[in-house]
C-alpha atoms as a PDB file:
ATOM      1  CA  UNK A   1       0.000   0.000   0.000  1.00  0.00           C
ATOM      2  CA  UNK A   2       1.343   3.492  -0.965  1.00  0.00           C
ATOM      3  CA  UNK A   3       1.370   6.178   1.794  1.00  0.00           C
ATOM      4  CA  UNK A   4       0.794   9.040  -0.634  1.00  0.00           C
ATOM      5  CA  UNK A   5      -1.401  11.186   0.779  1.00  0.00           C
ATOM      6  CA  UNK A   6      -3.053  14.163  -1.374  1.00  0.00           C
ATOM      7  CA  UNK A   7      -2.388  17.787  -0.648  1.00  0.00           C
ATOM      8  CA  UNK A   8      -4.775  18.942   2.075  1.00  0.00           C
ATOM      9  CA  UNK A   9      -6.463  22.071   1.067  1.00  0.00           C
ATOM     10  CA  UNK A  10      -5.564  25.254   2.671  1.00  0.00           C
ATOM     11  CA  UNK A  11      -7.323  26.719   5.074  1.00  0.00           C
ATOM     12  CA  UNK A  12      -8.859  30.483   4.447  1.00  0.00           C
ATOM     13  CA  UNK A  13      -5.774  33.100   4.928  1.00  0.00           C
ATOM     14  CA  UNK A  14      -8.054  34.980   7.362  1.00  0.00           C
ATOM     15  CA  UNK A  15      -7.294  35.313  11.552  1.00  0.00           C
ATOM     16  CA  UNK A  16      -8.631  37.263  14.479  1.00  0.00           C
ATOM     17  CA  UNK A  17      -5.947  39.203  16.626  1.00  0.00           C
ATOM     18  CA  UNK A  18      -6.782  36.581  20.029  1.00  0.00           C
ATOM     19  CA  UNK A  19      -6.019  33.777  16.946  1.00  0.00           C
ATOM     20  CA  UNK A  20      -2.529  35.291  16.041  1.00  0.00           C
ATOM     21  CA  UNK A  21      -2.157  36.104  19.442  1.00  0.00           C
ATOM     22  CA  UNK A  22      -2.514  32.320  20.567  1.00  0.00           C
ATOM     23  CA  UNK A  23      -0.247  30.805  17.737  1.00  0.00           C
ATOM     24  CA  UNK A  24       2.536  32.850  18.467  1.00  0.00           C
ATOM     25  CA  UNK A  25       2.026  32.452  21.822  1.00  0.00           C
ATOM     26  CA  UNK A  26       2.593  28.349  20.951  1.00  0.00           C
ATOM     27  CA  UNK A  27       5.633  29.801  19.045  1.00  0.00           C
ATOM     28  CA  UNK A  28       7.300  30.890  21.876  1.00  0.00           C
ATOM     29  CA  UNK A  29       6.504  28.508  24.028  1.00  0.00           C
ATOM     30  CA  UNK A  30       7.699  25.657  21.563  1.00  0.00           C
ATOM     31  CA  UNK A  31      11.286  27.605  20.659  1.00  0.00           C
ATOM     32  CA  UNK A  32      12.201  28.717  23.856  1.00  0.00           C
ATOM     33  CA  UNK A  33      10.967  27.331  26.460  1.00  0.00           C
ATOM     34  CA  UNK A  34      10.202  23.861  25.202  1.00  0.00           C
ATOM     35  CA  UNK A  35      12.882  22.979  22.728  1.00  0.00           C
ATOM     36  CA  UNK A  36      15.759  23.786  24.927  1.00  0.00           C
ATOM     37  CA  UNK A  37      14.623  21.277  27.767  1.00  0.00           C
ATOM     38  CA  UNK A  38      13.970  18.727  25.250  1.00  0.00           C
ATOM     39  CA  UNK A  39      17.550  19.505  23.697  1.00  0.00           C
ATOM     40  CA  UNK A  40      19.031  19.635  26.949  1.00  0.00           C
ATOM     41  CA  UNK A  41      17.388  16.146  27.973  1.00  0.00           C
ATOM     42  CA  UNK A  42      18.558  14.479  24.537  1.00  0.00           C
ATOM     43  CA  UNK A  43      21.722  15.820  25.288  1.00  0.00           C
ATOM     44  CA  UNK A  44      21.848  14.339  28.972  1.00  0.00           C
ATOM     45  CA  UNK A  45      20.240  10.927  27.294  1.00  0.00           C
ATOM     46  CA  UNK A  46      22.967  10.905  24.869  1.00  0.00           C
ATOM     47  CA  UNK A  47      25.871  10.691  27.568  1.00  0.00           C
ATOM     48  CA  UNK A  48      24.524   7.645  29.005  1.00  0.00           C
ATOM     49  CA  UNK A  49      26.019   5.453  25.945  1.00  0.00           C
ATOM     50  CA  UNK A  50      23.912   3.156  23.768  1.00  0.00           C
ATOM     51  CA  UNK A  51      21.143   4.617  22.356  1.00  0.00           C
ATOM     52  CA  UNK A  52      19.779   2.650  20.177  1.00  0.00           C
ATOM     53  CA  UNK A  53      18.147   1.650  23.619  1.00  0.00           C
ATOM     54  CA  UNK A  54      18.064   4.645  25.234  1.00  0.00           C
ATOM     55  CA  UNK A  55      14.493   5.358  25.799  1.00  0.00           C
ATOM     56  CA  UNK A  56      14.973   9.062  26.811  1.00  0.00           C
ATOM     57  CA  UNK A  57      17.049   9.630  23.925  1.00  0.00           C
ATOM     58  CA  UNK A  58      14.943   8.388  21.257  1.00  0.00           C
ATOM     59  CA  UNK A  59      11.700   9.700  23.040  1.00  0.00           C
ATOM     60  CA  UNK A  60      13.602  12.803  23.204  1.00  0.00           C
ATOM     61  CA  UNK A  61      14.274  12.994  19.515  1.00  0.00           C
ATOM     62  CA  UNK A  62      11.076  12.268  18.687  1.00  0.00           C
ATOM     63  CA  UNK A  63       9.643  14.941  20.461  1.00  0.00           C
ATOM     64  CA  UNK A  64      12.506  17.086  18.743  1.00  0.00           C
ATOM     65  CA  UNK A  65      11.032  16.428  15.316  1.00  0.00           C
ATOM     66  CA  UNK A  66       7.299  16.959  16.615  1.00  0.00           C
ATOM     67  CA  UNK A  67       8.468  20.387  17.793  1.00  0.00           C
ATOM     68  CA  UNK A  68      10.749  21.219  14.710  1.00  0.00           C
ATOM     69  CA  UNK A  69       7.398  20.624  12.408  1.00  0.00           C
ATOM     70  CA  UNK A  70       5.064  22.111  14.135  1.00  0.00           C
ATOM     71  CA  UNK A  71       7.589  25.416  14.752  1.00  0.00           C
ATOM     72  CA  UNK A  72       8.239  25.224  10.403  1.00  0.00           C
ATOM     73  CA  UNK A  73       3.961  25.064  10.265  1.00  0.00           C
ATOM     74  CA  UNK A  74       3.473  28.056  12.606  1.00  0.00           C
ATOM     75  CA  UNK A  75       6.227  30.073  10.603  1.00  0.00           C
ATOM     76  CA  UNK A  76       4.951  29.628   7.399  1.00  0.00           C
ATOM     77  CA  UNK A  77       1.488  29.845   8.214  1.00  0.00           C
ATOM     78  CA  UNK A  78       2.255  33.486  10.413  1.00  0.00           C
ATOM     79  CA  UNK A  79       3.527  34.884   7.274  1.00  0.00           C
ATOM     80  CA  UNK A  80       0.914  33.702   5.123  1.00  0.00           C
ATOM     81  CA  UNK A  81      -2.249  35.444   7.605  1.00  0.00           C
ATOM     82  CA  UNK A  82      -4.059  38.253   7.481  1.00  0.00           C
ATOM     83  CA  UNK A  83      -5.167  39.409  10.535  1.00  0.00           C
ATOM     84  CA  UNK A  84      -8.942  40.918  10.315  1.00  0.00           C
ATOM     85  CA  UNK A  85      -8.422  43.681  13.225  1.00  0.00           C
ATOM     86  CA  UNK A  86     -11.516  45.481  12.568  1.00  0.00           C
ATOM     87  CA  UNK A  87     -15.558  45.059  11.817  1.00  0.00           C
ATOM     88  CA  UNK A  88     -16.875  45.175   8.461  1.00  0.00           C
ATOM     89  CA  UNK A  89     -18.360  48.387   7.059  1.00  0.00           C
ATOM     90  CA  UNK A  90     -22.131  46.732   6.813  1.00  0.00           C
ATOM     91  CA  UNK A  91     -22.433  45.020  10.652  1.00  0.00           C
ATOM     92  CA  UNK A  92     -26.251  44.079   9.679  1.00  0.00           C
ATOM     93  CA  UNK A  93     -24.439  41.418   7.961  1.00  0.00           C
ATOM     94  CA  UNK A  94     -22.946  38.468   8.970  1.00  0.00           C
ATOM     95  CA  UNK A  95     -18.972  38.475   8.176  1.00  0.00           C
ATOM     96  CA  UNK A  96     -15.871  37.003   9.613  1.00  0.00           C
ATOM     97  CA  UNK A  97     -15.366  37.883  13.074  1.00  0.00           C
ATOM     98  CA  UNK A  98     -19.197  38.224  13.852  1.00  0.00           C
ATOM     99  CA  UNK A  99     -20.509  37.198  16.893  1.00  0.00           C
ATOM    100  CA  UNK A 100     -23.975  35.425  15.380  1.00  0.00           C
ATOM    101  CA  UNK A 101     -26.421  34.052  18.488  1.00  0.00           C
ATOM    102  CA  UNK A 102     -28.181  30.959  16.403  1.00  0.00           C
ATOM    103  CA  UNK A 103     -31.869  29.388  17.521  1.00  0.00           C
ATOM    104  CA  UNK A 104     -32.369  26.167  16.468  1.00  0.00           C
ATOM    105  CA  UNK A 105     -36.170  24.355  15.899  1.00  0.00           C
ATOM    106  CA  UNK A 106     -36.236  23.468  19.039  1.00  0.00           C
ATOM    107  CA  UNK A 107     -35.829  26.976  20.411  1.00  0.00           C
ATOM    108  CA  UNK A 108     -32.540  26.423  22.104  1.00  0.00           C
ATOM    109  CA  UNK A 109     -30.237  29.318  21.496  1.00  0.00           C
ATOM    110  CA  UNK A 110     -26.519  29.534  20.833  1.00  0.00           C
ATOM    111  CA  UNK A 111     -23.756  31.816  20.248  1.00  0.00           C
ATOM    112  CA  UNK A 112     -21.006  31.250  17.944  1.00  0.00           C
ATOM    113  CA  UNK A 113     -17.945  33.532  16.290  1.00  0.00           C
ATOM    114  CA  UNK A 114     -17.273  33.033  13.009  1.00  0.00           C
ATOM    115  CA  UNK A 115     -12.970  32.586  12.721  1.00  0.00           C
ATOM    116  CA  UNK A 116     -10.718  31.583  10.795  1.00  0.00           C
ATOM    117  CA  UNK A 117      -9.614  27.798  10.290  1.00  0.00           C
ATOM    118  CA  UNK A 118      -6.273  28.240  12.436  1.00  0.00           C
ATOM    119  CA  UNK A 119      -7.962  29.192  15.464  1.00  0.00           C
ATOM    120  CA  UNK A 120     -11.567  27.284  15.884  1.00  0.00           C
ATOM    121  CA  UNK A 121     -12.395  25.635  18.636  1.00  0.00           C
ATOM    122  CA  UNK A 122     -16.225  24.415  19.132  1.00  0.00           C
ATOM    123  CA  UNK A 123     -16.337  24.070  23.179  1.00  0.00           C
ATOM    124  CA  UNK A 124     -15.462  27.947  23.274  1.00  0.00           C
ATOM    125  CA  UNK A 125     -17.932  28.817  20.407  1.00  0.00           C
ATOM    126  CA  UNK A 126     -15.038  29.197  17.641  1.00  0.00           C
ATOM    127  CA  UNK A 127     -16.457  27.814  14.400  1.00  0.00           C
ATOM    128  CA  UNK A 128     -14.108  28.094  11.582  1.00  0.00           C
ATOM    129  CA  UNK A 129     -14.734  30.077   8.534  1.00  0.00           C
ATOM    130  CA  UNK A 130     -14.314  27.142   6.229  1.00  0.00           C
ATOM    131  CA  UNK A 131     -17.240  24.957   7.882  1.00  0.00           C
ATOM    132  CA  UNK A 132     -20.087  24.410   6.473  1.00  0.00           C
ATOM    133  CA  UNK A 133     -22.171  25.850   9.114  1.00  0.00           C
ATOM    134  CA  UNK A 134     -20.161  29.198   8.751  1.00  0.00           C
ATOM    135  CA  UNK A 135     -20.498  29.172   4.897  1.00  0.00           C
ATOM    136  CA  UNK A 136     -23.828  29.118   5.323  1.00  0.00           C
ATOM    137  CA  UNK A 137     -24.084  31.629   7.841  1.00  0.00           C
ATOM    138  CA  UNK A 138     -22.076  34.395   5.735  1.00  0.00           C
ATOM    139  CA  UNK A 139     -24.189  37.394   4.417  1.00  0.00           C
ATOM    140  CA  UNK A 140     -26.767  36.118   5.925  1.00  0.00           C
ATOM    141  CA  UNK A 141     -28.518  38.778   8.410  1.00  0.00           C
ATOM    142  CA  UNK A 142     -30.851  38.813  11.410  1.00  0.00           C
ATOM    143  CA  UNK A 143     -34.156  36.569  11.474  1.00  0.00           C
ATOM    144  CA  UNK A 144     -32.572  34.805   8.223  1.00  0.00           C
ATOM    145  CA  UNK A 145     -33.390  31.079   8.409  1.00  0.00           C
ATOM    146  CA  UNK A 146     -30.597  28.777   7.380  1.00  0.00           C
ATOM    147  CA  UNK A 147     -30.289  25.088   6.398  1.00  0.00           C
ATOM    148  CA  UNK A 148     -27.182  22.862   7.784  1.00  0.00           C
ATOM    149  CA  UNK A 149     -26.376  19.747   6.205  1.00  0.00           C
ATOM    150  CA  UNK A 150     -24.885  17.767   8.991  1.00  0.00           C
ATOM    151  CA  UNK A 151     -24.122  13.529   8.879  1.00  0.00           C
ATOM    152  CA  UNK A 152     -27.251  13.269  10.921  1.00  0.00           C
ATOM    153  CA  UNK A 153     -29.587  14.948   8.514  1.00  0.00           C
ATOM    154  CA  UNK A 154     -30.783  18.801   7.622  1.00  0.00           C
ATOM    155  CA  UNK A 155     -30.745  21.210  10.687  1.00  0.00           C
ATOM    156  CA  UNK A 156     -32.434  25.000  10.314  1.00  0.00           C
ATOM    157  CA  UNK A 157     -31.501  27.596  12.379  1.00  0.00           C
ATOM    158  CA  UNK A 158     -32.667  31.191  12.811  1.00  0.00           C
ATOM    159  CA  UNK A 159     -30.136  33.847  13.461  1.00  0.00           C
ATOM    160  CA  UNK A 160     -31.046  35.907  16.544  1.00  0.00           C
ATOM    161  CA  UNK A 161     -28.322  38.710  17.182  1.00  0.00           C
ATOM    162  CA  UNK A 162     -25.168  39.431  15.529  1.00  0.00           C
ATOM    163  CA  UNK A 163     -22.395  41.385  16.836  1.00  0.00           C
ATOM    164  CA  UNK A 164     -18.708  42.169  16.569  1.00  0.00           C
ATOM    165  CA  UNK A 165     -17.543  42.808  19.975  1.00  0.00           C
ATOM    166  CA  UNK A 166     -17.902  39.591  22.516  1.00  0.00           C
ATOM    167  CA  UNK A 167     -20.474  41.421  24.872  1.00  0.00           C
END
């Protein structure tokens, strides 16, 4: 069996300030503070002879690759994001960065943030751009009805509120 894999597509280029705040955040924390312990342990695990044995060495380069990668991803992917730092010029309007409250049929109410791909997070209320929920959310306005397509059949919703600031 061949372990090609094809390209992933790319996410949307698009980030919140709190989002490029938070991933170079992980930056630092992975190249200075993480990295040189994990260096420094290697290092340790290397003077102890063998290693083809050594479980702290070759636990300890592992995690050096896992680090190295993710560091290359966050670098690349910094460069390549544009940070959305301020509301649209129509706020009636559902857009990135919105704040969107969401009723469903059942009349249970929730509030979500549209954001970009690099910085979702569902159990904070961080739905990404690219999802299909958000694509179908985007333009849309207040009491617009909208149809989900989710693996357990079609949901509507009915948008409530929108904002752009969290309160």
């Amino acid at each position: 069996m061949s372990r090609y894999r094809p390209p992933r597509r790319r996410g949307s280029a698009y980030i919140t300030p709190e989002g490029e705040q938070r991933l170079r955040a992980e930056l630092h924390q992975l190249w200075k503070v993480e990295r040189p312990q994990v260096t420094s342990a290697v290092h340790e695990a290397a003077k102890n002879g063998d290693r083809s044995e050594n479980g702290d060495y070759i636990y300890g380069k592992r995690r050096l690759r896992e680090i190295d990668s993710r560091v290359r991803f966050l670098n690349k992917r910094l460069e390549e994001l544009k940070v959305i730092d301020r509301p649209p010029d129509n706020t009636d309007k559902i857009y990135f960065g919105a704040w969107v409250n969401l009723e469903d049929e059942a009349g249970e109410e929730r509030r979500w943030r549209i954001v970009g791909p690099d910085e979702f997070d569902l159990g904070r209320g961080l739905l990404s751009m690219d999802s299909p929920m958000a694509r179908s959310l985007l333009g849309k306005g207040v009491d617009d009805e909208i149809t989900v397509h989710s693996p357990s059949g079609e949901k509507t919703y009915y948008v409530t509120a929108i904002s752009y600031s969290p309160n």
